[in-house]
C-alpha atoms as a PDB file:
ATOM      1  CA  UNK A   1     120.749 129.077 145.990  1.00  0.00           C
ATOM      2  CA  UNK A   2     122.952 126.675 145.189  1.00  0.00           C
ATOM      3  CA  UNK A   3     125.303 126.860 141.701  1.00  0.00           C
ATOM      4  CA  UNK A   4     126.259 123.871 139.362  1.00  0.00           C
ATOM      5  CA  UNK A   5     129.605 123.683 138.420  1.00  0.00           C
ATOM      6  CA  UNK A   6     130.704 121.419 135.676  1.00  0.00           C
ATOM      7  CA  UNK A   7     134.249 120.354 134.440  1.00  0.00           C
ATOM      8  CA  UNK A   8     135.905 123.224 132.331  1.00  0.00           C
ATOM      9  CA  UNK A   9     134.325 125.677 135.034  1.00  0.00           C
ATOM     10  CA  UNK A  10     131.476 126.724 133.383  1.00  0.00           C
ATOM     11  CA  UNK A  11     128.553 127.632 136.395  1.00  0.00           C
ATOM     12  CA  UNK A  12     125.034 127.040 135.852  1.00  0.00           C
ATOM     13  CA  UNK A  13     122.686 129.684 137.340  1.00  0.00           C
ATOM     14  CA  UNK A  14     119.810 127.767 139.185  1.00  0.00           C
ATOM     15  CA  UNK A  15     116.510 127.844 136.997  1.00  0.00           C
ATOM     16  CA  UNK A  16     112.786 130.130 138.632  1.00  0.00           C
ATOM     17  CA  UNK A  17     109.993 128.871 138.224  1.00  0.00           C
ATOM     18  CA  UNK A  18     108.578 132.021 135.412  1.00  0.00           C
ATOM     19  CA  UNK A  19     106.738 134.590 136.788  1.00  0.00           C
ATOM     20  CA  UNK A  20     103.436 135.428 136.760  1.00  0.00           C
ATOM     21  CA  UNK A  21     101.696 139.213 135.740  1.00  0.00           C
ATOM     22  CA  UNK A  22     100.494 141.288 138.549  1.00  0.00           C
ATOM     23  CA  UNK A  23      97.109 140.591 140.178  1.00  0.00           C
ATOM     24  CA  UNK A  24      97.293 136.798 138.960  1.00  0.00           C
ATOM     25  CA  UNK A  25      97.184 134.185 141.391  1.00  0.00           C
ATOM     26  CA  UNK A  26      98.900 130.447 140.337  1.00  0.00           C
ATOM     27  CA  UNK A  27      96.883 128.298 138.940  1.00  0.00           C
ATOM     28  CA  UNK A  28      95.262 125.312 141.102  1.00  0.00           C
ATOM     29  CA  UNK A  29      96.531 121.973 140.368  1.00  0.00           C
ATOM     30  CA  UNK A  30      94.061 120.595 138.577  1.00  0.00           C
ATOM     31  CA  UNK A  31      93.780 123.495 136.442  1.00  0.00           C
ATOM     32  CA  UNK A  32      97.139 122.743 135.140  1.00  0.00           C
ATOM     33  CA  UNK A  33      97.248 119.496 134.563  1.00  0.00           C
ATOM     34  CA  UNK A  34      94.425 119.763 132.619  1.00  0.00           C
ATOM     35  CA  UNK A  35      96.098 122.435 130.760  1.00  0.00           C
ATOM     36  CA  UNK A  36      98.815 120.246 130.598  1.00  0.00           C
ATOM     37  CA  UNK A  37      96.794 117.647 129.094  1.00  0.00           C
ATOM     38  CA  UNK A  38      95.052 119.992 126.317  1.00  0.00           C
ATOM     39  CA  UNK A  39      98.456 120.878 124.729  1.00  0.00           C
ATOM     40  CA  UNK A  40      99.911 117.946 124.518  1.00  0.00           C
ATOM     41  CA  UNK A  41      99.254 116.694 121.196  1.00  0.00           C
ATOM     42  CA  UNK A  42      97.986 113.259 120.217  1.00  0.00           C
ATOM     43  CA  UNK A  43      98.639 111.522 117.521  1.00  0.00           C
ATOM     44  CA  UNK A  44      96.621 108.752 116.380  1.00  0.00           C
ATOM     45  CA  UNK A  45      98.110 104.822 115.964  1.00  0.00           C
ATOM     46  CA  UNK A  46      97.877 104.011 112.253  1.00  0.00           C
ATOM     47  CA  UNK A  47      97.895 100.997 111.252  1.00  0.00           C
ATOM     48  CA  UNK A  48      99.978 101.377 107.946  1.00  0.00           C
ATOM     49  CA  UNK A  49     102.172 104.130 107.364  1.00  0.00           C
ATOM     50  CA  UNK A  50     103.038 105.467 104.163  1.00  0.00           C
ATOM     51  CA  UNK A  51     106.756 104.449 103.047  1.00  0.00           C
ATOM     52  CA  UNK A  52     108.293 107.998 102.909  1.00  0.00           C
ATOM     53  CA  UNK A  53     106.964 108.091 106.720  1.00  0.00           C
ATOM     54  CA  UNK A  54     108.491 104.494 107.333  1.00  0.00           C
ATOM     55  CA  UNK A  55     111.926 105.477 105.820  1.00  0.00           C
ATOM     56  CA  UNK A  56     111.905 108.967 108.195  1.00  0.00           C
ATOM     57  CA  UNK A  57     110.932 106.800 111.138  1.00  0.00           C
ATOM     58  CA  UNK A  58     108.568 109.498 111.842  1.00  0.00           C
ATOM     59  CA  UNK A  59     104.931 109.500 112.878  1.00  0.00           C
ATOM     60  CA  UNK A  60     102.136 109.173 109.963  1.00  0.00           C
ATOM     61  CA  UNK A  61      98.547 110.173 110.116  1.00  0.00           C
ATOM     62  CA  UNK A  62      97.875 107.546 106.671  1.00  0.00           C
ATOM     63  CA  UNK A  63      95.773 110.506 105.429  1.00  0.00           C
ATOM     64  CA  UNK A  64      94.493 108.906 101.936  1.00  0.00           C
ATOM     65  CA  UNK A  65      95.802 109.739  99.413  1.00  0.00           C
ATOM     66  CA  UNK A  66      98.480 111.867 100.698  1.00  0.00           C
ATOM     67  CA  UNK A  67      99.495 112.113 104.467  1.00  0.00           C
ATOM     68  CA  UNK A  68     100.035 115.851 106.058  1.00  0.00           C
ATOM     69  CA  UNK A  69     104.007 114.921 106.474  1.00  0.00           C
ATOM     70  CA  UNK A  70     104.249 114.293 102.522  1.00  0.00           C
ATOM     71  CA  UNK A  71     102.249 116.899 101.653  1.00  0.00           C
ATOM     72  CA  UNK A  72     104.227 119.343 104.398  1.00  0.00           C
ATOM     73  CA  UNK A  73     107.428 118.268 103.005  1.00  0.00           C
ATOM     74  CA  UNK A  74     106.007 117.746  98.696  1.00  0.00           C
ATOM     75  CA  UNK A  75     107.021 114.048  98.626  1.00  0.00           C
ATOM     76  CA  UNK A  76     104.928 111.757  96.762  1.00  0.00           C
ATOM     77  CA  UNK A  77     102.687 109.806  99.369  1.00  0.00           C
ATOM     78  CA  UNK A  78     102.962 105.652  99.020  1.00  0.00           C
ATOM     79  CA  UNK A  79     101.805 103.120 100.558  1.00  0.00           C
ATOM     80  CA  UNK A  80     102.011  99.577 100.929  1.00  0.00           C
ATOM     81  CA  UNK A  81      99.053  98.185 100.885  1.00  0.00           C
ATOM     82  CA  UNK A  82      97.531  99.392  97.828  1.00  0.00           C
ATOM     83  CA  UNK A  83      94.412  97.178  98.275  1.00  0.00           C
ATOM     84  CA  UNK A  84      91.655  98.875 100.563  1.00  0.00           C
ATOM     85  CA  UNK A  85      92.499  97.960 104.147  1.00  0.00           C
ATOM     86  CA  UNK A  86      94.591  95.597 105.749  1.00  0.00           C
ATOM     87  CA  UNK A  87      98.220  95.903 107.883  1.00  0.00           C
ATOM     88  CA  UNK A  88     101.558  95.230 107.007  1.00  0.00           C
ATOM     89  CA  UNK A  89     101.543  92.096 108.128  1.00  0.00           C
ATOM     90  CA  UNK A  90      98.495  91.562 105.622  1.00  0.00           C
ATOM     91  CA  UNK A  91     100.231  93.028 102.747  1.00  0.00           C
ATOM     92  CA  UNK A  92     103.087  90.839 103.243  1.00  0.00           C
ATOM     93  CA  UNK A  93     101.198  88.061 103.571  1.00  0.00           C
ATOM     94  CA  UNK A  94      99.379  89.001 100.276  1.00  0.00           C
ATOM     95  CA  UNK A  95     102.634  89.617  98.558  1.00  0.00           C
ATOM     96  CA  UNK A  96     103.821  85.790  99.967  1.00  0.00           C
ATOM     97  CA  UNK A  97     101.115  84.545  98.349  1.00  0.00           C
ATOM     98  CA  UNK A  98     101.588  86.350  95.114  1.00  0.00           C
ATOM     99  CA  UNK A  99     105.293  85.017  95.204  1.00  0.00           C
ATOM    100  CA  UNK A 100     103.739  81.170  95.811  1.00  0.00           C
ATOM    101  CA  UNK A 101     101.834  81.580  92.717  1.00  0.00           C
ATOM    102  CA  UNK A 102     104.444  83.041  90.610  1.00  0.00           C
ATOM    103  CA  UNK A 103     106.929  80.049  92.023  1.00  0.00           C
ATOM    104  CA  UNK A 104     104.364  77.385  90.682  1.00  0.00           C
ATOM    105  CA  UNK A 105     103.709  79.341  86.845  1.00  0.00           C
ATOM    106  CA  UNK A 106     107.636  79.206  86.667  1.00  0.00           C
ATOM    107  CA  UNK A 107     107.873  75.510  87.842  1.00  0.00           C
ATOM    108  CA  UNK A 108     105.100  74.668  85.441  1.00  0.00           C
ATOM    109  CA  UNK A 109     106.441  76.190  82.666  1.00  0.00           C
ATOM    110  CA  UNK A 110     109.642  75.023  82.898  1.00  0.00           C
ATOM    111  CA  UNK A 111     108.293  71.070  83.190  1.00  0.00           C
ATOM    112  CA  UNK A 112     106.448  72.095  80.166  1.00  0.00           C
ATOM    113  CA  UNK A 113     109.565  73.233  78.297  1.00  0.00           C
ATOM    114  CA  UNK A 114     111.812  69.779  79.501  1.00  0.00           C
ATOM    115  CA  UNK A 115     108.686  67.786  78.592  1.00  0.00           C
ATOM    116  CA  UNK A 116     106.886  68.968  75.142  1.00  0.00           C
ATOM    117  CA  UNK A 117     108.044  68.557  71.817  1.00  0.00           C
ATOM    118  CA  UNK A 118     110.950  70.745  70.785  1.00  0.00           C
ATOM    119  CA  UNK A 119     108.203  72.470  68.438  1.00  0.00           C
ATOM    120  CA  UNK A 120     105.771  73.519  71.312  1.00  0.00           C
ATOM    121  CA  UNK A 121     109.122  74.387  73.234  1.00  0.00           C
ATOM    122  CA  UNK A 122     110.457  76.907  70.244  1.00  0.00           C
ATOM    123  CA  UNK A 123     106.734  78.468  70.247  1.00  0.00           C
ATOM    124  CA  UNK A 124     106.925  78.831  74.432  1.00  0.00           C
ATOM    125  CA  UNK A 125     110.607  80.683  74.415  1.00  0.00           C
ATOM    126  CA  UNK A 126     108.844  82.522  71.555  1.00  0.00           C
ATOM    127  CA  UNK A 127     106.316  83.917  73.561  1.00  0.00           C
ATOM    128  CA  UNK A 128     108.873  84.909  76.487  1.00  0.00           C
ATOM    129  CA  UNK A 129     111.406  86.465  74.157  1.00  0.00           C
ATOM    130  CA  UNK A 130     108.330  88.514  73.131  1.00  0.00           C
ATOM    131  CA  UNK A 131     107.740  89.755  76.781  1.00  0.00           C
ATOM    132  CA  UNK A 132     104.554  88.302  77.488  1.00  0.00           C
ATOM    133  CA  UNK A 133     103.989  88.376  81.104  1.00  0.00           C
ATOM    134  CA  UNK A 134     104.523  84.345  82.943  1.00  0.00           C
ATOM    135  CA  UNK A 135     101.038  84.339  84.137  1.00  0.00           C
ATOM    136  CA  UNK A 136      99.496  85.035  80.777  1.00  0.00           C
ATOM    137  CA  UNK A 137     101.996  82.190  78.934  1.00  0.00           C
ATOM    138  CA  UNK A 138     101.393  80.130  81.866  1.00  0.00           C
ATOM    139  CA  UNK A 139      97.297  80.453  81.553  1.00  0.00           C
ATOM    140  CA  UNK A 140      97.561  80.020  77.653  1.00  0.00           C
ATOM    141  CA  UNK A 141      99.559  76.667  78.032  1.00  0.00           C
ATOM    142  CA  UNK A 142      97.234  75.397  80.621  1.00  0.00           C
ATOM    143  CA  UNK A 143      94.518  76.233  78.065  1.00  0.00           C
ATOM    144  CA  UNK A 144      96.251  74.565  75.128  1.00  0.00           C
ATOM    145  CA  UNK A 145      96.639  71.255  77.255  1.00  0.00           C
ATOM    146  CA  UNK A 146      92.887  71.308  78.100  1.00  0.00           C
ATOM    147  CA  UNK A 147      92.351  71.701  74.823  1.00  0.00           C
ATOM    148  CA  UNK A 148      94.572  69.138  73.684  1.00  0.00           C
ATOM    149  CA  UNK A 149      93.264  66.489  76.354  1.00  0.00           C
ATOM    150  CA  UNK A 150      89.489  67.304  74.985  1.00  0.00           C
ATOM    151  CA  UNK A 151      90.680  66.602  71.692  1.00  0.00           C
ATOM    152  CA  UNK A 152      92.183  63.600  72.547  1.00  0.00           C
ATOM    153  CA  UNK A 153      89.228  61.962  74.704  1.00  0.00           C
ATOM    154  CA  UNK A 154      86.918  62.843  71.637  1.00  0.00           C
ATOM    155  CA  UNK A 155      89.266  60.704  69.798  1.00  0.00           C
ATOM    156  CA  UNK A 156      89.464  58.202  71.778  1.00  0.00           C
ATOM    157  CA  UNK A 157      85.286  57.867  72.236  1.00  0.00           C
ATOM    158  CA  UNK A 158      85.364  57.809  68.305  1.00  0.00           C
ATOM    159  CA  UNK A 159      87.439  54.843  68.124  1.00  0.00           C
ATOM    160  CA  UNK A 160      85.885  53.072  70.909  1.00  0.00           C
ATOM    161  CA  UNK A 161      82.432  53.766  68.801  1.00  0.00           C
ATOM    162  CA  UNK A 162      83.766  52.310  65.796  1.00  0.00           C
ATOM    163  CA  UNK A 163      82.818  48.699  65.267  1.00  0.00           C
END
């Protein structure tokens, strides 16, 4: 047998394969590469992992509503996607959306505010100040223009009926 020598003279003893208890004979080949096989462990592709998982880089069963490497190591279990189903990719591309929306509201409202009267203006900043969310000022000012516009077309049929 042959020894391994490596730079600061430390010798490595070759490795055996281990040995087997009396009256056993080795396994057949098959045999143990099916054993082989058996304890290797599997672990399922997930779509979407939770983000504790993500952050660790490590492998996630997504176990709703808490995944077994959370709940091994007590952190709270989140994921991405909080809408049933979908990928990453789908999240994001929910999210995109969300952010397209929110772009347009804020565009709106701020043509609204350069535009209107400085009254309707005061009452808009008003409203913000307050904390009212953008959607909700933005879906009231759309409502008060409809309103305005019906109000005006009524107006308009009135004189137009007038001899």
């Amino acid at each position: 047998m042959t020894r391994i020598t490596l730079e600061k003279g430390h010798v490595l003893r070759p490795l055996l394969p281990r040995l087997l208890p009396a009256g056993v004979n080795p396994p057949a080949s098959d045999v143990v590469v099916k054993r082989l096989q058996q304890n290797r462990r599997r672990f399922n592709i997930t779509r979407v992992a939770c983000e504790p998982c993500r952050k660790r880089k490590s492998k996630c069963d997504a176990q709703h509503p808490t995944c077994s490497g959370c709940a091994r190591r007590q952190v709270d279990c989140q994921y991405e996607t909080l809408r049933a189903g979908g990928s990453r990719y789908e999240a994001l591309k929910r999210s995109y959306e969300d952010a397209k929306h929110d772009l347009a509201a804020y565009r709106y409202l701020i043509h609204v505010l350069t535009t209107a009267s400085e009254e309707v203006s005061q009452a808009i900043i008003r409203r913000i100040k307050t904390s009212a969310s953008i959607p909700s000022i933005h879906r009231s000012v759309l409502e008060a223009r409809l309103v305005l516009e019906v109000r005006d077309s009524n107006r308009d049929r009135r004189a137009c009926a007038l001899p």
